[in-house]
Protein backbone atom coordinates (compact mmCIF):
# COMPACT_ATOMS: atom_id res chain seq x y z
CA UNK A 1 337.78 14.94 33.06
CA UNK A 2 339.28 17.98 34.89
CA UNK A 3 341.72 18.82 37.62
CA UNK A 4 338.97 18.35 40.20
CA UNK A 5 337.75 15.06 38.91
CA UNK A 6 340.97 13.40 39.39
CA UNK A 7 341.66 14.69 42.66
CA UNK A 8 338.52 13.03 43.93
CA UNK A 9 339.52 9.83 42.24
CA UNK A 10 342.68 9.85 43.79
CA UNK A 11 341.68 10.66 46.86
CA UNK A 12 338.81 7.84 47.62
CA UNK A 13 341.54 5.18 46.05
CA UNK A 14 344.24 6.90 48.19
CA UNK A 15 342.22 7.58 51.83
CA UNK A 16 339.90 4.46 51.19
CA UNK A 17 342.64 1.78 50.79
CA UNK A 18 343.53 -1.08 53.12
CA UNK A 19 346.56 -0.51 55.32
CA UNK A 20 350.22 -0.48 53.65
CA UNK A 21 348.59 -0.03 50.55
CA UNK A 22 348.34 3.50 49.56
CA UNK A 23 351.19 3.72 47.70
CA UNK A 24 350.49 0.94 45.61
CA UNK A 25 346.80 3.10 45.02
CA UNK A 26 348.49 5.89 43.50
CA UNK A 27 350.35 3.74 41.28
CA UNK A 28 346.70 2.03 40.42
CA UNK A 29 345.91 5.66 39.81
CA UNK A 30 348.50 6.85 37.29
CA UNK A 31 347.42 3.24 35.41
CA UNK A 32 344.20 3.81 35.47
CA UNK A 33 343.58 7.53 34.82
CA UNK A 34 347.16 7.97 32.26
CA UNK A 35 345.03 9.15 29.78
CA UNK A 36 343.30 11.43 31.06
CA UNK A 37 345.97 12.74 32.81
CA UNK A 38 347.75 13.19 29.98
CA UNK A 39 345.16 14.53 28.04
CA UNK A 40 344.42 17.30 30.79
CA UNK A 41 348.14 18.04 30.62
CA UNK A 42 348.54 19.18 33.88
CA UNK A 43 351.50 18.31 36.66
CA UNK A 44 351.33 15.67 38.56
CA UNK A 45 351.97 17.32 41.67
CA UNK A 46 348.97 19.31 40.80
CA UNK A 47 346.92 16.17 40.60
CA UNK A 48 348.30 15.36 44.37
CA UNK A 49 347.16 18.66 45.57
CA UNK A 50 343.68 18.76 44.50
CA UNK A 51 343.37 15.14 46.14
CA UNK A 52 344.33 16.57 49.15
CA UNK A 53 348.01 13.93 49.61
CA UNK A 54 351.63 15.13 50.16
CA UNK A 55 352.34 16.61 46.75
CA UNK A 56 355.72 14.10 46.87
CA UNK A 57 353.20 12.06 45.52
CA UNK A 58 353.81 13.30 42.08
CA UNK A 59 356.56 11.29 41.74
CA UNK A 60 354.48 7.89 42.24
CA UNK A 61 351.49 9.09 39.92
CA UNK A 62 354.48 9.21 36.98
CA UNK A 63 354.78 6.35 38.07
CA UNK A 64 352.06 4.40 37.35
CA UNK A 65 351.14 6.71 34.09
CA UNK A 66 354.60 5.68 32.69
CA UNK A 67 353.65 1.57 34.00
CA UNK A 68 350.57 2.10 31.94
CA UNK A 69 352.46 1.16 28.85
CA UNK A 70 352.80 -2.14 30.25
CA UNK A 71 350.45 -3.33 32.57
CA UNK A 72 346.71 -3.59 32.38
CA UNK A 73 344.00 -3.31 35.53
CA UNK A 74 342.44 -6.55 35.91
């Protein structure tokens, strides 16, 4: 998966979420994408920028990689 591919991802979970919930998307994202996020080893603020969000949204992305030790998606 590259740069580009995760951008997209995190931009349809991100821009095509119900209201209040975006946040709570990005976190969804870092779960579900850890690792191949860690595998691409790029920044997560990188990841932010190519989906086209606030690249503050780093921060939440480590987020949910670093939740992905404990949680699964249902």
């Amino acid at each position: 998966m590259t740069l580009e591919d995760l951008g997209k991802k995190l931009h349809e979970m991100y821009f095509e979420s119900d209201e209040g919930e975006s946040v709570a998307m990005i976190h969804l994202f870092g779960v579900k994408y850890a690792k191949e996020i860690a595998n691409l080893g790029v920044s997560k603020i990188d990841i932010a920028k190519a989906a086209g969000i606030n690249e503050s949204y780093g921060t939440e992305i480590s987020k949910g990689v670093k939740l992905a030790r404990y949680v699964r998606v249902k």
